[in-house]
C-alpha atoms as a PDB file:
ATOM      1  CA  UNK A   1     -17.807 -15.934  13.174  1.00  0.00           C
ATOM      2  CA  UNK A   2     -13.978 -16.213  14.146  1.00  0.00           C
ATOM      3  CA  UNK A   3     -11.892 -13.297  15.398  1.00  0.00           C
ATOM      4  CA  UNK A   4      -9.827 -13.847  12.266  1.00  0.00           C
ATOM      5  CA  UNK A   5     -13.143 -13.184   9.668  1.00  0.00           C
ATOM      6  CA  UNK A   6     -13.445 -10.003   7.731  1.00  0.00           C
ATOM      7  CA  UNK A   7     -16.857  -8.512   8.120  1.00  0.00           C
ATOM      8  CA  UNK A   8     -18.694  -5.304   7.130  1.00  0.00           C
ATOM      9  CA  UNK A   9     -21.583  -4.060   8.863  1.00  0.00           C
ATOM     10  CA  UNK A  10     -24.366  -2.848   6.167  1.00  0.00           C
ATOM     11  CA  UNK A  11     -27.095  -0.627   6.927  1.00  0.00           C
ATOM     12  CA  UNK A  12     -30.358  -1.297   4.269  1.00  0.00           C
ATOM     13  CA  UNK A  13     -32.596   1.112   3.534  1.00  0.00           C
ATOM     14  CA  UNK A  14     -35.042  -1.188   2.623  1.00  0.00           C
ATOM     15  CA  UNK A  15     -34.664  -2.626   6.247  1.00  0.00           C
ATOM     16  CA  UNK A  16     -35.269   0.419   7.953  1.00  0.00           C
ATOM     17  CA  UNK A  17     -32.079   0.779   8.183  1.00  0.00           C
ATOM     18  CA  UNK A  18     -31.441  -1.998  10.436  1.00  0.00           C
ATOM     19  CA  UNK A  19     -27.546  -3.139  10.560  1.00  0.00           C
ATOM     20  CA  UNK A  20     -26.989  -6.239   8.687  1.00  0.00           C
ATOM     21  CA  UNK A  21     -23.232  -8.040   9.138  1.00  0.00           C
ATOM     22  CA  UNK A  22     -21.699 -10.237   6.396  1.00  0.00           C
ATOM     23  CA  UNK A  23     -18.780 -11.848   6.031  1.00  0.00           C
ATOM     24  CA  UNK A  24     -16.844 -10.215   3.072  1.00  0.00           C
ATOM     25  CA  UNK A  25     -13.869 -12.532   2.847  1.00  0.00           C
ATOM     26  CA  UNK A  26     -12.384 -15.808   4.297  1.00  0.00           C
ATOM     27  CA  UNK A  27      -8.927 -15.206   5.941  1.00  0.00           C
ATOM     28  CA  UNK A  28      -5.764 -16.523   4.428  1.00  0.00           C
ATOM     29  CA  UNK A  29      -5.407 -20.575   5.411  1.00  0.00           C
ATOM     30  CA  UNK A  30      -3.021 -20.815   8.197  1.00  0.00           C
ATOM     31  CA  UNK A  31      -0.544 -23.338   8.123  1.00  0.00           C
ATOM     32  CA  UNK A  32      -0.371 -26.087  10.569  1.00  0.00           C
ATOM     33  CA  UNK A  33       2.603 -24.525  12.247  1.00  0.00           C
ATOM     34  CA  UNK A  34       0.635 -21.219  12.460  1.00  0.00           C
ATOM     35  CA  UNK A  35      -2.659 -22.915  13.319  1.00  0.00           C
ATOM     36  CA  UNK A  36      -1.271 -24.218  16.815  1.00  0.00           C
ATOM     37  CA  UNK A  37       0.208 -20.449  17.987  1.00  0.00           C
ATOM     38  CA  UNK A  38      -1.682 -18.119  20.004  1.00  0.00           C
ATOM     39  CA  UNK A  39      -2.974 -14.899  17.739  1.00  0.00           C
ATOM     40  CA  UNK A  40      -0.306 -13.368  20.342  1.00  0.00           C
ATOM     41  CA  UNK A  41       2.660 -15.356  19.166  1.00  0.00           C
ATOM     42  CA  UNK A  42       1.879 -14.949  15.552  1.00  0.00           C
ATOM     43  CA  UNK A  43       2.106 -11.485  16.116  1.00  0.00           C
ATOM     44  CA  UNK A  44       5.128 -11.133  17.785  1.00  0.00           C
ATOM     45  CA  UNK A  45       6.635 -13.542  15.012  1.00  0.00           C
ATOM     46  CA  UNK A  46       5.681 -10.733  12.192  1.00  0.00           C
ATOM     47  CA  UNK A  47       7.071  -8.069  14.070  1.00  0.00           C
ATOM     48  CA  UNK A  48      10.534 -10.300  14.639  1.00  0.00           C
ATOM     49  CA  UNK A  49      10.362 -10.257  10.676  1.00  0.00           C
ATOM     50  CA  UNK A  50       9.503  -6.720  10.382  1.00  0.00           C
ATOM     51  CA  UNK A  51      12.885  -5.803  12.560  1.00  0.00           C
ATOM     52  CA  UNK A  52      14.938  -8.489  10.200  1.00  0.00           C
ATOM     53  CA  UNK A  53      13.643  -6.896   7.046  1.00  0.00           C
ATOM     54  CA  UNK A  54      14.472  -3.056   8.250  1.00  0.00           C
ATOM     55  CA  UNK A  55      18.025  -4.161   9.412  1.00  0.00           C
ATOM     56  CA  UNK A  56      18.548  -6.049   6.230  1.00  0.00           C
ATOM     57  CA  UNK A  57      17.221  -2.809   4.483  1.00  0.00           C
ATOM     58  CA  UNK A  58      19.425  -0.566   6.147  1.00  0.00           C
ATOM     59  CA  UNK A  59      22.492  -2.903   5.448  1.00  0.00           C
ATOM     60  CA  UNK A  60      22.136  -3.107   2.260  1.00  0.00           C
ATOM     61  CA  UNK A  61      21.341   0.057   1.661  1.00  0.00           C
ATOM     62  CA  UNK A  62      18.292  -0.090   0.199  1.00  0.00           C
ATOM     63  CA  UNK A  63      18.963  -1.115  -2.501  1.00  0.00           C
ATOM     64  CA  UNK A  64      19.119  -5.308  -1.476  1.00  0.00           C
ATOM     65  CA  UNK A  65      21.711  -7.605  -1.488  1.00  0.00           C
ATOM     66  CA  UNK A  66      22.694  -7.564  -5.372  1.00  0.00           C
ATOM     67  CA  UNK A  67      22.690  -3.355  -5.736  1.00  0.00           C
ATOM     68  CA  UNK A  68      24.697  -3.916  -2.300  1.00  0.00           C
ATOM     69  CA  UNK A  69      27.220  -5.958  -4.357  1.00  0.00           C
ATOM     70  CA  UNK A  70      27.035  -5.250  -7.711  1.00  0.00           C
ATOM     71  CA  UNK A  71      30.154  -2.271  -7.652  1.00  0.00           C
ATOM     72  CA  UNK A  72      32.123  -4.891  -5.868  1.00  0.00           C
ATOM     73  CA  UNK A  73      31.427  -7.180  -8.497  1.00  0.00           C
ATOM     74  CA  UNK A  74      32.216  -5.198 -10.973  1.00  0.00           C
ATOM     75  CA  UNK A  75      35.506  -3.658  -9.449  1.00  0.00           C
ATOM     76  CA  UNK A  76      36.749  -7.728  -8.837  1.00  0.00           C
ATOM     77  CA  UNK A  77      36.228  -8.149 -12.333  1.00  0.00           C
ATOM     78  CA  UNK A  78      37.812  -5.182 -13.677  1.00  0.00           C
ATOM     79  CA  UNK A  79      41.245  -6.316 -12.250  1.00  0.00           C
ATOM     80  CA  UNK A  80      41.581  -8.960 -14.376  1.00  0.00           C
ATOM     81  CA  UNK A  81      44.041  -7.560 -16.665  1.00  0.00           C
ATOM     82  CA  UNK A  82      43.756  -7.217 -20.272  1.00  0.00           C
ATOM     83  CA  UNK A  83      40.274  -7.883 -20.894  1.00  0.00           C
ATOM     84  CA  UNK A  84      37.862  -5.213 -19.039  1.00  0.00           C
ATOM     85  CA  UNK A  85      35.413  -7.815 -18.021  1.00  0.00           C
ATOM     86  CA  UNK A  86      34.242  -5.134 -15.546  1.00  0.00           C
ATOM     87  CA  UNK A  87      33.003  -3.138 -18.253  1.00  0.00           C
ATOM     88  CA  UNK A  88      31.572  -6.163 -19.821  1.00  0.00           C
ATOM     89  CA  UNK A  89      29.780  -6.775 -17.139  1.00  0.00           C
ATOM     90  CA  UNK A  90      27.837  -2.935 -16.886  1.00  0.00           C
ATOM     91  CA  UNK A  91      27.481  -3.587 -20.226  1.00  0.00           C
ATOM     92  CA  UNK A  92      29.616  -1.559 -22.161  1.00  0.00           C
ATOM     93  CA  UNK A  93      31.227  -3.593 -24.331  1.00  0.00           C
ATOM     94  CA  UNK A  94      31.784  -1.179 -27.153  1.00  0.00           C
ATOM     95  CA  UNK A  95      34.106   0.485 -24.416  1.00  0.00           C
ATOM     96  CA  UNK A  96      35.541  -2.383 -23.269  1.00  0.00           C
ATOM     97  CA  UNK A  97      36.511  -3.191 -27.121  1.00  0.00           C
ATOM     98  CA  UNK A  98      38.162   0.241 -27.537  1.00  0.00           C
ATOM     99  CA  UNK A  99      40.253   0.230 -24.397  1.00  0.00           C
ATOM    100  CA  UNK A 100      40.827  -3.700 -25.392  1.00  0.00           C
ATOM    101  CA  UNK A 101      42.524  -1.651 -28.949  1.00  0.00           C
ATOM    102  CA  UNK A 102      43.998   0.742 -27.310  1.00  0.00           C
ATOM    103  CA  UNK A 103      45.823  -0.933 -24.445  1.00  0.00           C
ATOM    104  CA  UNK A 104      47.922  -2.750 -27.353  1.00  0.00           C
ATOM    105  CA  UNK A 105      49.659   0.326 -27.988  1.00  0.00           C
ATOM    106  CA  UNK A 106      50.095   0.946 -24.547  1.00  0.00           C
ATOM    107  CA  UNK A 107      51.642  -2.265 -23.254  1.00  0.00           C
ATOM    108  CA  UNK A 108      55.377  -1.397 -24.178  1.00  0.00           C
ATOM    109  CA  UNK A 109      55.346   1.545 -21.965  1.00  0.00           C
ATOM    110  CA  UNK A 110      55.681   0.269 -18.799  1.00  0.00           C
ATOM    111  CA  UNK A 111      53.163   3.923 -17.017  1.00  0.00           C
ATOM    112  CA  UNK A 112      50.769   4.157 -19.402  1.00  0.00           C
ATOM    113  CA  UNK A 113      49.648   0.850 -19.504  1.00  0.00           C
ATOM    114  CA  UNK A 114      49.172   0.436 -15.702  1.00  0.00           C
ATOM    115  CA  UNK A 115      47.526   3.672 -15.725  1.00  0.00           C
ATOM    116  CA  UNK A 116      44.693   2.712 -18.216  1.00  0.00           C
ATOM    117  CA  UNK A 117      43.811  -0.818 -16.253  1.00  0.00           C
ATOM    118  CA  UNK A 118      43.140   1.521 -12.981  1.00  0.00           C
ATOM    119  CA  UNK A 119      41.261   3.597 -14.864  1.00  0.00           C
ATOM    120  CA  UNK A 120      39.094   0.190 -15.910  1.00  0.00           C
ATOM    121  CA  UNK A 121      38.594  -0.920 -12.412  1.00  0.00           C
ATOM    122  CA  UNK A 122      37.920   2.674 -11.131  1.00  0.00           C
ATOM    123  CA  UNK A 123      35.524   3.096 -14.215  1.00  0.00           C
ATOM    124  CA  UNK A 124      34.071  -0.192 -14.050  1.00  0.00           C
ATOM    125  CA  UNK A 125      33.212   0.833  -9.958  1.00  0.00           C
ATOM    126  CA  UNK A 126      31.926   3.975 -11.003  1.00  0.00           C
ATOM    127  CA  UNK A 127      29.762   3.012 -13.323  1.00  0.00           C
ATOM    128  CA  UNK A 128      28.113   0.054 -11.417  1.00  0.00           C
ATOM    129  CA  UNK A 129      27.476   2.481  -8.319  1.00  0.00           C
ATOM    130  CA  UNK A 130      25.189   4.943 -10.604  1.00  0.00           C
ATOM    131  CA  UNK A 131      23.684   1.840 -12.366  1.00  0.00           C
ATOM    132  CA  UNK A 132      22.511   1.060  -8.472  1.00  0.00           C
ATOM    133  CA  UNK A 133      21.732   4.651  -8.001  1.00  0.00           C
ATOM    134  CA  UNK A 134      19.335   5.180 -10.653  1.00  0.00           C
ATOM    135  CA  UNK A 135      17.720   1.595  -9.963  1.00  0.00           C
ATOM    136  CA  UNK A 136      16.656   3.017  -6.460  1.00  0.00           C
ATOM    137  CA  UNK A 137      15.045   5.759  -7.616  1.00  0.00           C
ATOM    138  CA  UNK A 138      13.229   4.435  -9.921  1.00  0.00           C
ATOM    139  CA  UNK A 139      11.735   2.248  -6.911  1.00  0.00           C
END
């Protein structure tokens, strides 16, 4: 048997309890790159990818690359004006329709109108961060 088998040592009772070994599973193939590295070097290549995976968790936050970007996202798109494709995007269209009515009214007044489109992209921010939030949690 190879270092690399999985094996279980039995003890029978019919055997007087001698110990019996048997292999309980073949190892995963190695590929051909794999096959021609010392067990040493294969090692030290996992733990190279277990540091890249915790700094990669840690700069994303936890939550990976798209719960990393996702408020940006949805920020970028809220400052398009007029249509509150940030909203769109978290999926709240019924809001976006409303504020899409109501900025109509607003667009002679030359305050009120800006005032409602931050609101969007601070809204639209707002929203994706707790969408993020409650994703990683629920991990």
């Amino acid at each position: 048997m190879d270092d690399d088998d999985i094996v279980v040592q039995v003890r029978s009772a019919e055997d007087g309890g001698a110990s019996v070994t048997k292999k309980i599973a073949d190892p995963p193939p190695l590929s051909a790159i794999e096959a021609s590295m010392s067990k040493e070097h294969r090692g030290l290549i996992r733990r190279i990818g277990a540091v890249i995976k915790v700094i990669w968790y840690e700069f994303t936050g936890g939550v990976g690359p798209w719960g990393a970007l996702r408020p940006l996202v949805a920020a970028l798109l809220a400052v398009i004006p007029f249509f509150f494709l940030g909203q769109h995007f978290n999926q709240q269209h019924g809001k976006a329709r409303d504020w899409t009515l109501l900025q109509i009214p607003l667009l002679p007044t030359i305050i009120l109108w800006p005032l409602l489109w931050a609101w969007s992209i601070f809204d639209a921010w707002w929203t994706a961060n707790g969408k993020v939030v409650r994703a990683s949690i629920r991990l």
